[in-house]
C-alpha atoms as a PDB file:
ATOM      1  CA  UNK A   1      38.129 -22.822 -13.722  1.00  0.00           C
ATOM      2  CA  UNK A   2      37.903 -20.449 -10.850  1.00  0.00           C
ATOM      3  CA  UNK A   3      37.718 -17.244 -13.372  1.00  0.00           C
ATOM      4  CA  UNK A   4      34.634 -19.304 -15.191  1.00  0.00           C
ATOM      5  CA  UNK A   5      32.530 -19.830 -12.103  1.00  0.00           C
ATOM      6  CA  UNK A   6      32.763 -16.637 -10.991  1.00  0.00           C
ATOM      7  CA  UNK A   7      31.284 -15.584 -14.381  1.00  0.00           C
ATOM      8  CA  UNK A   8      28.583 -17.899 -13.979  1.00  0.00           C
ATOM      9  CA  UNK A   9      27.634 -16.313 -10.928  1.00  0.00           C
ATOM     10  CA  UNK A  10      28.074 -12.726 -11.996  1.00  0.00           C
ATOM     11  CA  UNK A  11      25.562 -13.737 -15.058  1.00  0.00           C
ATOM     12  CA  UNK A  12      23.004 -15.327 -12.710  1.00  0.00           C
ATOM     13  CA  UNK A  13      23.333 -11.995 -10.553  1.00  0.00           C
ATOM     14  CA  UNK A  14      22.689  -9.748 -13.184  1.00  0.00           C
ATOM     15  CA  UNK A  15      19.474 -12.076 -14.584  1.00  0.00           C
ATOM     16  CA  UNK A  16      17.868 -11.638 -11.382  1.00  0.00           C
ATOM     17  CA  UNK A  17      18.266  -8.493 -11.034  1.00  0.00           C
ATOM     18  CA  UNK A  18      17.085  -7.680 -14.156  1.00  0.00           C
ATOM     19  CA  UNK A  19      14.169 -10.046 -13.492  1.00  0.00           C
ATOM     20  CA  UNK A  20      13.208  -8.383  -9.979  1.00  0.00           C
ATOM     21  CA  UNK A  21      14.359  -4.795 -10.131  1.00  0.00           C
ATOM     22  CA  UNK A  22      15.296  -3.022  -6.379  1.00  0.00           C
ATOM     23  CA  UNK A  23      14.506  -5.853  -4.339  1.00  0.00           C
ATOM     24  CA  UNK A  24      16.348  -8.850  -5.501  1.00  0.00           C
ATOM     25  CA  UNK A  25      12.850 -10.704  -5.091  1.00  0.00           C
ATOM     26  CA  UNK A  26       9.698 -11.444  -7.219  1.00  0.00           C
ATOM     27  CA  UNK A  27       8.774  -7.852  -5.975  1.00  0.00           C
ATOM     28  CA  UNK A  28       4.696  -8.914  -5.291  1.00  0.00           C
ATOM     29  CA  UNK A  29       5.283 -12.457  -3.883  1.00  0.00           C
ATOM     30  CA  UNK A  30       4.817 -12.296  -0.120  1.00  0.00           C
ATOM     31  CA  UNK A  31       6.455 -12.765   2.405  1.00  0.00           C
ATOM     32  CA  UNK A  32       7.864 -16.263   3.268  1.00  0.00           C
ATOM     33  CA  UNK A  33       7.699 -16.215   7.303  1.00  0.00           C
ATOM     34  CA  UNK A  34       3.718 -15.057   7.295  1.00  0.00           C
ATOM     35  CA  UNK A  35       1.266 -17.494   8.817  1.00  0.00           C
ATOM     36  CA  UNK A  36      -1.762 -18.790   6.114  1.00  0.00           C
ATOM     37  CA  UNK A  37      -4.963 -17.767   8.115  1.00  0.00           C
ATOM     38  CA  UNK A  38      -8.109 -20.064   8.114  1.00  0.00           C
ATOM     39  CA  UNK A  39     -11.371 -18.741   7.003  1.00  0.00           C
ATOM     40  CA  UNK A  40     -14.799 -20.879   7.120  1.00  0.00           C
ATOM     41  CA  UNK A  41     -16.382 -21.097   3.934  1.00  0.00           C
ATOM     42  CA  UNK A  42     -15.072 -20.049   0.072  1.00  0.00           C
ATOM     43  CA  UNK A  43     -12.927 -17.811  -0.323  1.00  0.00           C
ATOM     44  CA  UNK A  44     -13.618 -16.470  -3.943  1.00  0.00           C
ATOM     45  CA  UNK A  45     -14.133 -12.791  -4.028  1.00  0.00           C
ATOM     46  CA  UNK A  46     -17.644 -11.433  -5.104  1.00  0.00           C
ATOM     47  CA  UNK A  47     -16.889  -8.190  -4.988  1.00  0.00           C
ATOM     48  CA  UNK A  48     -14.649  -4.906  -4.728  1.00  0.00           C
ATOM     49  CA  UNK A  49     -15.859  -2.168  -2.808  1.00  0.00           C
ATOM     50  CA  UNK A  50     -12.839   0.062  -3.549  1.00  0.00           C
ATOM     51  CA  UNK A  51      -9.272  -0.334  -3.870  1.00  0.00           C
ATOM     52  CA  UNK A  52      -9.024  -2.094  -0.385  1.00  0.00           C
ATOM     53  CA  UNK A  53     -11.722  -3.666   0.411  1.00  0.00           C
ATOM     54  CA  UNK A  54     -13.544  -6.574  -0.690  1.00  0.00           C
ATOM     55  CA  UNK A  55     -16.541  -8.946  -0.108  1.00  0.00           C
ATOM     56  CA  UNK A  56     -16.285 -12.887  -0.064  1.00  0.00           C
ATOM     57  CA  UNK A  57     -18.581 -15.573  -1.540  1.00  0.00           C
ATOM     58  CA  UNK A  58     -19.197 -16.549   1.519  1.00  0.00           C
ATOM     59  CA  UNK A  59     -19.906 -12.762   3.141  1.00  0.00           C
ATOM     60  CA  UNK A  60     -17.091 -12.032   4.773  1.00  0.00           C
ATOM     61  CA  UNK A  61     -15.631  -8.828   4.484  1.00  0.00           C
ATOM     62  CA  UNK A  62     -11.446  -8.103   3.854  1.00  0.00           C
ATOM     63  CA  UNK A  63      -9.419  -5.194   4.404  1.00  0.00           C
ATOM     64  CA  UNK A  64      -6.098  -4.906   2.454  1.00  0.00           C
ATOM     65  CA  UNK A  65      -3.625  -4.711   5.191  1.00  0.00           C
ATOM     66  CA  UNK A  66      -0.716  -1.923   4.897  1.00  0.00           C
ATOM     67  CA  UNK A  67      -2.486   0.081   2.563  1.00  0.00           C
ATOM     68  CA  UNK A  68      -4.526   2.351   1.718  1.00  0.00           C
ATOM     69  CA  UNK A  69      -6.440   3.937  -1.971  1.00  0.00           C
ATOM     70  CA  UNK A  70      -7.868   7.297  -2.931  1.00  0.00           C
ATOM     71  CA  UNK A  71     -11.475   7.053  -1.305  1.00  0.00           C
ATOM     72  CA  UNK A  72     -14.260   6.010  -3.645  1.00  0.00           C
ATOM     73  CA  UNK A  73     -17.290   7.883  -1.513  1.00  0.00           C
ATOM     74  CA  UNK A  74     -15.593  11.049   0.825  1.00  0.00           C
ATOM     75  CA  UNK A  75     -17.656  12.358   3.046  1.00  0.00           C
ATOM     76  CA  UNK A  76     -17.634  15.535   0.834  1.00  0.00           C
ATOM     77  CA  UNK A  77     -16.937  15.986  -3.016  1.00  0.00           C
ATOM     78  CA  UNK A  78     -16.751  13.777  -6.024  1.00  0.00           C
ATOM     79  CA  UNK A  79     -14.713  10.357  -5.662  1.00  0.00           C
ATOM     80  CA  UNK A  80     -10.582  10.918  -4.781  1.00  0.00           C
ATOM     81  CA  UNK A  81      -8.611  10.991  -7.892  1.00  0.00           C
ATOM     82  CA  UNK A  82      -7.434   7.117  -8.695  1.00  0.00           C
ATOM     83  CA  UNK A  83     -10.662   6.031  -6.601  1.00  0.00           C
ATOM     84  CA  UNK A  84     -11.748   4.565  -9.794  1.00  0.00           C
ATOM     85  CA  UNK A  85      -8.527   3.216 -11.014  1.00  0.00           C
ATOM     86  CA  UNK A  86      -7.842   1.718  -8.218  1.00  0.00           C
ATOM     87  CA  UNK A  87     -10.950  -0.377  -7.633  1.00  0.00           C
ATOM     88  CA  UNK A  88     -11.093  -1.292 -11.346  1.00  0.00           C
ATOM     89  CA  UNK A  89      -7.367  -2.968 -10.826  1.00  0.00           C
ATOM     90  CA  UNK A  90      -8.331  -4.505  -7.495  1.00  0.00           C
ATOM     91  CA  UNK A  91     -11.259  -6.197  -9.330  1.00  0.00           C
ATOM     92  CA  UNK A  92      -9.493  -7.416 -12.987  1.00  0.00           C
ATOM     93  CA  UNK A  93      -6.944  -8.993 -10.100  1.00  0.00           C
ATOM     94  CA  UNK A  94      -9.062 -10.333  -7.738  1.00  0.00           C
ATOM     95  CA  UNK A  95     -13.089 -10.763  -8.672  1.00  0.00           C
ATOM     96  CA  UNK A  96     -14.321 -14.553  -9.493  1.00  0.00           C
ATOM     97  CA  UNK A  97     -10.694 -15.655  -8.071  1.00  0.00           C
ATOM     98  CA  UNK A  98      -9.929 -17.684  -4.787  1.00  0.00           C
ATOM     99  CA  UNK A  99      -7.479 -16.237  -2.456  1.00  0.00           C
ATOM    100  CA  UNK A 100      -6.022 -16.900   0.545  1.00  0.00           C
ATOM    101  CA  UNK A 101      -4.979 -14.764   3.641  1.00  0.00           C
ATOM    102  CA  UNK A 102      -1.959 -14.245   5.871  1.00  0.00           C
ATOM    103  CA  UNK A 103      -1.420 -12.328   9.229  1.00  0.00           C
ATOM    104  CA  UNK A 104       0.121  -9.448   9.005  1.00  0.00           C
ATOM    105  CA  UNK A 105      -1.534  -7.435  11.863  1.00  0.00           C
ATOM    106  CA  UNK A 106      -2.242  -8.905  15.560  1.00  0.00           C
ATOM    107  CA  UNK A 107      -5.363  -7.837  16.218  1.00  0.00           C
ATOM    108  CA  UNK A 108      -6.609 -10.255  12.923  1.00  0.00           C
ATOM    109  CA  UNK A 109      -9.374  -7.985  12.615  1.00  0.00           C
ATOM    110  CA  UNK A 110     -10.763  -4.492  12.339  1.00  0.00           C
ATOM    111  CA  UNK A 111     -13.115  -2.816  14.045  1.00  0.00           C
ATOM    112  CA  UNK A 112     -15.476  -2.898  11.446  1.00  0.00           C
ATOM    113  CA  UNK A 113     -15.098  -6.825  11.576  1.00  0.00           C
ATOM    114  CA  UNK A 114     -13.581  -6.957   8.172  1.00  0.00           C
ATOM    115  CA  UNK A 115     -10.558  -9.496   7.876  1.00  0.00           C
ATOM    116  CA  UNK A 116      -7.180  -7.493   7.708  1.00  0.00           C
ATOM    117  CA  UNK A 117      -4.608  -9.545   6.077  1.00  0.00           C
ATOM    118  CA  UNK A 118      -1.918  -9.430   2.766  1.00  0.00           C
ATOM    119  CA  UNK A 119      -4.115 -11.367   0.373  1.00  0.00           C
ATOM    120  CA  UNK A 120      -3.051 -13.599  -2.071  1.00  0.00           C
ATOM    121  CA  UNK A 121      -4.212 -15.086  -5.259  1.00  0.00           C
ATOM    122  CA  UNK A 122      -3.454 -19.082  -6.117  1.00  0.00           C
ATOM    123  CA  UNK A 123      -0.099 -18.152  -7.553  1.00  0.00           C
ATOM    124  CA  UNK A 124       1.058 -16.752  -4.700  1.00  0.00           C
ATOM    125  CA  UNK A 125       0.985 -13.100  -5.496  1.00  0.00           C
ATOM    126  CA  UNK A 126       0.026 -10.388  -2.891  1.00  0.00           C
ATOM    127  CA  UNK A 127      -2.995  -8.569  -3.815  1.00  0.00           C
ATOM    128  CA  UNK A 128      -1.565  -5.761  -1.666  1.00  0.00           C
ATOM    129  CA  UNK A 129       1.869  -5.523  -2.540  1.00  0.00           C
ATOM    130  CA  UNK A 130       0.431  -5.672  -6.851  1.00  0.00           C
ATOM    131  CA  UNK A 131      -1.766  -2.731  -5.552  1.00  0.00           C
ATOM    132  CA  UNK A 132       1.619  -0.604  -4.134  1.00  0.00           C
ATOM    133  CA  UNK A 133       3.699  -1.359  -6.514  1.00  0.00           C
ATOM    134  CA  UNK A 134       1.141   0.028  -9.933  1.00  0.00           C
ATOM    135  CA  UNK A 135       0.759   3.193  -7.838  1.00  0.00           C
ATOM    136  CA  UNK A 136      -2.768   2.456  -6.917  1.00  0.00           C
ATOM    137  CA  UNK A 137      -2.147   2.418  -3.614  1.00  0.00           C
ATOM    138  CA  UNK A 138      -0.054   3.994  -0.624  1.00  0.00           C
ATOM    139  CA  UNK A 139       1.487   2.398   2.238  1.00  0.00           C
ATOM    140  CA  UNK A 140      -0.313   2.990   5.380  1.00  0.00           C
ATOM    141  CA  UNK A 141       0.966   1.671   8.789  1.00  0.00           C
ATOM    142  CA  UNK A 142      -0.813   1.233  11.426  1.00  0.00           C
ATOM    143  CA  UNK A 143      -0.847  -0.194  14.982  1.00  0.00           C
ATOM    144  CA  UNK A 144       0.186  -4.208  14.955  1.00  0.00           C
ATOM    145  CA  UNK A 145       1.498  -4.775  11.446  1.00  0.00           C
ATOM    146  CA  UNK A 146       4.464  -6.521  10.890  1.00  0.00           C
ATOM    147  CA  UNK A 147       7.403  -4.550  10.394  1.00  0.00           C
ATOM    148  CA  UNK A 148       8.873  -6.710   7.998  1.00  0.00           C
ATOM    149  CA  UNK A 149       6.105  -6.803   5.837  1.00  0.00           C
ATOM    150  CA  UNK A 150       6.142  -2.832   6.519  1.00  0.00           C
ATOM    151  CA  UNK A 151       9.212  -2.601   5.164  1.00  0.00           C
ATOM    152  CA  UNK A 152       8.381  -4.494   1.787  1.00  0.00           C
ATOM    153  CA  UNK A 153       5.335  -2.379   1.083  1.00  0.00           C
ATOM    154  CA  UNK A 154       7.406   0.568   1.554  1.00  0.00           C
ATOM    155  CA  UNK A 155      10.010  -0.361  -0.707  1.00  0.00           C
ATOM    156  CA  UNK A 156       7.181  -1.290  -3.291  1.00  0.00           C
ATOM    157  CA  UNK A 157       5.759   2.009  -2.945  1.00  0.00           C
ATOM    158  CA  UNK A 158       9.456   4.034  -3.487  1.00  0.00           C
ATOM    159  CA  UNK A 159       9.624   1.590  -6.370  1.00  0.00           C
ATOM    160  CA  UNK A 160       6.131   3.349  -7.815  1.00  0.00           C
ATOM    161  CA  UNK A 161       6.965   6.734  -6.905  1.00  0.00           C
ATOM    162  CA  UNK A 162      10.372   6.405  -8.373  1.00  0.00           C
ATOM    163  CA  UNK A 163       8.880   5.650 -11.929  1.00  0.00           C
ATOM    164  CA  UNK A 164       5.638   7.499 -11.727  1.00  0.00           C
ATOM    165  CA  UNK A 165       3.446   4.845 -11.677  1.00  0.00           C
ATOM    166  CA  UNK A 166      -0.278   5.076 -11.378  1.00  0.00           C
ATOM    167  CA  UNK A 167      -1.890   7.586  -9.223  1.00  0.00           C
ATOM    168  CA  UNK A 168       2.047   9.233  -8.467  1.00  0.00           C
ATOM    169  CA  UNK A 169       2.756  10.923 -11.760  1.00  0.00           C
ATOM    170  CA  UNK A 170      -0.478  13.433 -11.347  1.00  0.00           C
ATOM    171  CA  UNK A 171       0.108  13.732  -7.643  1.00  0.00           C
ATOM    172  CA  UNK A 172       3.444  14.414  -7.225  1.00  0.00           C
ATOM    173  CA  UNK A 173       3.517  16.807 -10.349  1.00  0.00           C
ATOM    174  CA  UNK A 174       0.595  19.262  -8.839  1.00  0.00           C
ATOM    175  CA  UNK A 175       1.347  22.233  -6.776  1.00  0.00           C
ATOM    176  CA  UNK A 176       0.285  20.817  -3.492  1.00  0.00           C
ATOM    177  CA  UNK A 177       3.741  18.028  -3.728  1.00  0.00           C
ATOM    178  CA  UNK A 178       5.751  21.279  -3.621  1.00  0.00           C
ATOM    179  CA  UNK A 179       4.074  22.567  -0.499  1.00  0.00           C
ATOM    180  CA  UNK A 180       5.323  21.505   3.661  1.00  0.00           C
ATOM    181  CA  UNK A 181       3.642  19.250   5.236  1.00  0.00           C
ATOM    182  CA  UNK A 182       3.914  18.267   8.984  1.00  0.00           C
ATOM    183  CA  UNK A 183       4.149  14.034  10.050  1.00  0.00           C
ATOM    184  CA  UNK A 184       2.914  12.512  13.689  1.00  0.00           C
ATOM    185  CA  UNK A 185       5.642  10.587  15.071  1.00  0.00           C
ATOM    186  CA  UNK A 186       2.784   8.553  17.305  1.00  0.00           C
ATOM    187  CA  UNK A 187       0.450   8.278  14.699  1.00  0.00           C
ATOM    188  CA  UNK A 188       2.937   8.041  11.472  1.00  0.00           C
ATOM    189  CA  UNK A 189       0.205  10.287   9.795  1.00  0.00           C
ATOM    190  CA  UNK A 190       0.755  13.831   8.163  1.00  0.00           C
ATOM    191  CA  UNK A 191      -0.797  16.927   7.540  1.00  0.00           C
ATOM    192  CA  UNK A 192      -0.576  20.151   5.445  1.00  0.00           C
ATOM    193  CA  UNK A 193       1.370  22.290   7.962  1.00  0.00           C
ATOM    194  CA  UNK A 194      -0.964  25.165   7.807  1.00  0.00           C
ATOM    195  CA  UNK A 195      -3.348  22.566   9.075  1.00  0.00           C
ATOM    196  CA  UNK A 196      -5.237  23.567  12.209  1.00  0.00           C
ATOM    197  CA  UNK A 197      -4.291  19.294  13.309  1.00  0.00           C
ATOM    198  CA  UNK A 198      -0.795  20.166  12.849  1.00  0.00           C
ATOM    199  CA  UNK A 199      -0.438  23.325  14.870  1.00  0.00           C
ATOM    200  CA  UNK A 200      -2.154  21.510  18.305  1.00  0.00           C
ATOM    201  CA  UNK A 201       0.653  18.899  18.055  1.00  0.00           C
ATOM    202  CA  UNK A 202       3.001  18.753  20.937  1.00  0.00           C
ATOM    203  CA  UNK A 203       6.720  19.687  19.323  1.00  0.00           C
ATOM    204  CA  UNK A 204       8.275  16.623  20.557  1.00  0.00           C
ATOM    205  CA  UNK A 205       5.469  14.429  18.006  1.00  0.00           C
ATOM    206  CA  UNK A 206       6.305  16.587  14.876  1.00  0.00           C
ATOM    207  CA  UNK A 207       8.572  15.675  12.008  1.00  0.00           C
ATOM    208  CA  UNK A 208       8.998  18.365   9.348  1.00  0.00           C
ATOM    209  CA  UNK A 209       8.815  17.451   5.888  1.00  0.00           C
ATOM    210  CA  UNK A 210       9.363  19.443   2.980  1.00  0.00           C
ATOM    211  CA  UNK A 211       7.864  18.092   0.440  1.00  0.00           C
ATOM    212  CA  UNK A 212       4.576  15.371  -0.593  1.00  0.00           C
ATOM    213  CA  UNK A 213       7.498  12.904  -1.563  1.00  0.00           C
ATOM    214  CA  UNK A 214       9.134  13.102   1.457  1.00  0.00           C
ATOM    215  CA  UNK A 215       6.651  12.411   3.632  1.00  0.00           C
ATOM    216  CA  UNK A 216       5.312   9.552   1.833  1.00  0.00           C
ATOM    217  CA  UNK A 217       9.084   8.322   1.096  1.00  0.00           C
ATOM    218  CA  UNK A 218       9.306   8.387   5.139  1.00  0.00           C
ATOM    219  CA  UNK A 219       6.807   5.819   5.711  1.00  0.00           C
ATOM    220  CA  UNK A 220       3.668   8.345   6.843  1.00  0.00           C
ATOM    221  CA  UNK A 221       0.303   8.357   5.385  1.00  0.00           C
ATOM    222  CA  UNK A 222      -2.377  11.273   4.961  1.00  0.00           C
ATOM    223  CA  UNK A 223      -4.804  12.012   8.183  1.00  0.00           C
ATOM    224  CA  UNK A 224      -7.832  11.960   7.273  1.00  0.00           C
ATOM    225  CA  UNK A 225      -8.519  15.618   7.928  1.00  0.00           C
ATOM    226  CA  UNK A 226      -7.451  18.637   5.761  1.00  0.00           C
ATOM    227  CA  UNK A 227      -7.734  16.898   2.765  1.00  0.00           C
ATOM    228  CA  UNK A 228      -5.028  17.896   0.018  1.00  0.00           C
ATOM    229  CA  UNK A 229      -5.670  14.603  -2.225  1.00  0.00           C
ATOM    230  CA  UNK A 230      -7.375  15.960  -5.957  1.00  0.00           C
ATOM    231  CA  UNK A 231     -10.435  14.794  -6.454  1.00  0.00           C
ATOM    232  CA  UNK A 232     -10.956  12.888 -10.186  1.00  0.00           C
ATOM    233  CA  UNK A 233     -10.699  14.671 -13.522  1.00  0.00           C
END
């Protein structure tokens, strides 16, 4: 009797693993402890600006929280490699559909006044982790978000890199993932380490990381200045 049960249990083990690979867990089903948010008016999306970013029915304006996507519109050259991609998944998921918004950050808010929260469609899905785990999307911390819900998105986003999904297979296979690259401890952002950003930082803020895997493996995210992203084919 004993030896049976324990077979049952191995079985169910090995189904839900197989159902939810790394995690244990639907792997884009949020977080159970986050708090619903209430917003005034419908809640359908419109639009998609880009892979992060959308517009409401009812104008309001929502950040992705946690992440970040290839940009669209730089403020030089052609549209980030996956720009497209991204925004095109972002709207087959999300336009026409209702969603609904939980706090993940403190502050609520940006300062652009766009809504920063994981966003999730009527069957509970997160619109955020969906865009993490297909590779169209990075992790980004930043200042306030919860570090639980840090920790998922990460593990989504080793997930993608681990299987080359999305954006990762062409980024990680071009010369530029072979190359060092220096990470803010403060900031949890990184640079190229020939980059004139990197060389002002005090030692004691530096991290050293050998490769574009690592440092995105580690939890950091790209500064914003010298750019080493492709731009699109």
């Amino acid at each position: 009797m004993l030896r049976s049960l324990c077979l049952i249990l191995f079985l169910c083990c090995v189904l839900v693993a197989g159902a939810f690979p790394g995690t244990g867990r639907a792997q884009t089903d949020a977080l159970p402890h986050l708090e619903q948010i209430a917003v005034r008016g419908k809640t359908s999306v419109a639009s998609c600006l880009d892979g992060d970013t959308m517009q409401l029915t009812n104008r309001s304006r929502v950040r992705l929280a946690g992440i970040d996507t290839p940009e669209l519109k730089p403020r030089k050259g052609k549209p980030q490699f996956y720009a497209r991609e991204a925004r095109e998944l972002l709207t087959r998921l999300a336009r026409g559909q209702e969603v609904r918004f939980f706090a993940v950050d403190k502050e609520g808010k940006d300062k652009y006044g766009r809504i920063v929260a994981d966003v999730r469609l009527k069957d509970g899905r997160s619109l955020n982790g969906i865009m993490v785990r297909e590779g169209a999307a990075f992790f980004y911390p930043h200042k306030g978000l919860d570090k639980e819900y840090q920790d998922w998105l990460l593990a989504l986003q080793a997930e993608a890199i681990k299987e080359r999904r999305g954006m990762w297979a062409e980024v990680l296979s071009r010369p530029e993932a072979l190359k060092n690259y220096t990470g803010n401890r403060n900031s949890l952002r990184f640079f190229p380490a020939d980059c004139p950003d990197a060389q002002k930082m005090k030692p004691r803020n530096r991290i050293h990381f050998g490769t574009l895997m690592d440092a995105f493996m580690a939890g950091y995210a790209p500064a914003r200045v010298c750019p080493f992203w492709p731009e699109e084919k």
